[in-house]
Protein backbone atom coordinates (compact mmCIF):
# COMPACT_ATOMS: atom_id res chain seq x y z
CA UNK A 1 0.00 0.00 0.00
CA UNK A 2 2.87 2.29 1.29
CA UNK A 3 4.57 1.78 -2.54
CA UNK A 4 1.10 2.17 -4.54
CA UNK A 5 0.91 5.72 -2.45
CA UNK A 6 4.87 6.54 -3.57
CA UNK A 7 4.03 5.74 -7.28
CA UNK A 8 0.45 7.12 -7.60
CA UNK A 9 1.11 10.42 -5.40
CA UNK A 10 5.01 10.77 -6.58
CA UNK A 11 5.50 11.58 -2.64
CA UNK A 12 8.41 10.45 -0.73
CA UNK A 13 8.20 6.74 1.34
CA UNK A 14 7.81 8.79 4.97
CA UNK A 15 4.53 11.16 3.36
CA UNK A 16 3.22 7.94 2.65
CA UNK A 17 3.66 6.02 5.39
CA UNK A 18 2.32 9.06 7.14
CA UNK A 19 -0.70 8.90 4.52
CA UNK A 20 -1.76 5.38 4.71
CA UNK A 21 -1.53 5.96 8.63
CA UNK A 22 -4.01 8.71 8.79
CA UNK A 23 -6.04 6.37 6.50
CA UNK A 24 -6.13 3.51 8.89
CA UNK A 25 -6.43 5.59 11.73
CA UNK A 26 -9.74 7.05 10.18
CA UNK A 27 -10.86 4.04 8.54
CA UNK A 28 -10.86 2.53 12.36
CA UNK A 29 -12.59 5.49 13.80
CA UNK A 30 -15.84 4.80 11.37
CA UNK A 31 -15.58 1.18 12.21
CA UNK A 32 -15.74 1.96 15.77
CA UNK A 33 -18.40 4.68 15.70
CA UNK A 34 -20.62 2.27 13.85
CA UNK A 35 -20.26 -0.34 15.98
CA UNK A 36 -20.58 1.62 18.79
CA UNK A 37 -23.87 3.04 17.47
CA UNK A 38 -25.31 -0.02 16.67
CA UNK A 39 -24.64 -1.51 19.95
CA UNK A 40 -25.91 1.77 21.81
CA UNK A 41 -29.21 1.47 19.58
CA UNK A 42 -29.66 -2.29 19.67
CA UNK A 43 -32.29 -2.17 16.72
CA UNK A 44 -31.86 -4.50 13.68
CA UNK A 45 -29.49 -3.41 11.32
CA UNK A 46 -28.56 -5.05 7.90
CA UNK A 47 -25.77 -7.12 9.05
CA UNK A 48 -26.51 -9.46 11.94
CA UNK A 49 -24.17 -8.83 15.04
CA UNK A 50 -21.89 -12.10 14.71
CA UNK A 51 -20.73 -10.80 11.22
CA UNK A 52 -20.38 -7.52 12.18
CA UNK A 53 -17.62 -8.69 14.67
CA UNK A 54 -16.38 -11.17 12.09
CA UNK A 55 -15.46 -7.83 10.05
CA UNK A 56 -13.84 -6.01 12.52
CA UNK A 57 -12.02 -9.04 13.75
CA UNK A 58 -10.45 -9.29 10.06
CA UNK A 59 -10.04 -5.71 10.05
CA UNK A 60 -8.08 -6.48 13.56
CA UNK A 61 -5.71 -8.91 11.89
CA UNK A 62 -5.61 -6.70 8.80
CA UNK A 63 -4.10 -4.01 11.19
CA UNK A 64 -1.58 -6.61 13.04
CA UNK A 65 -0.44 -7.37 9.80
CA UNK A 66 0.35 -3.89 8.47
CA UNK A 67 2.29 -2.93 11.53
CA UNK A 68 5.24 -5.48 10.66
CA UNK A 69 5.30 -3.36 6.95
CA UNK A 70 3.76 -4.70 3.55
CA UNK A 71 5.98 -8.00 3.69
């Protein structure tokens, strides 16, 4: 993701690192305000609770993952 960013922007490897952080880092705070919401409303919503945290369980591991770099 980090070299798609370098070729697609033309930026240097640190602005986007520094991109695709801020990108995560909002990308999380939606996941988390939904889920929050949903839970705080407790009315049916399209996706059934169990899959819901499936999701955010693979975005979890997605996360882990990105923290030891692309490789």
């Amino acid at each position: 993701s980090v070299q798609i960013c370098i070729n697609v922007a033309r930026v240097a490897e640190e602005q986007a690192r520094h991109h695709i952080r801020n990108l995560l880092r909002d990308a999380w705070r939606r996941l988390n305000r939904e889920l929050l919401s949903a839970q705080q409303q407790q009315h049916q919503t399209t996706f059934s609770r169990s899959f819901m945290n499936v999701a955010l369980n693979i975005a979890r591991v997605s996360q882990c993952m990105y923290n030891y770099k692309d490789g």
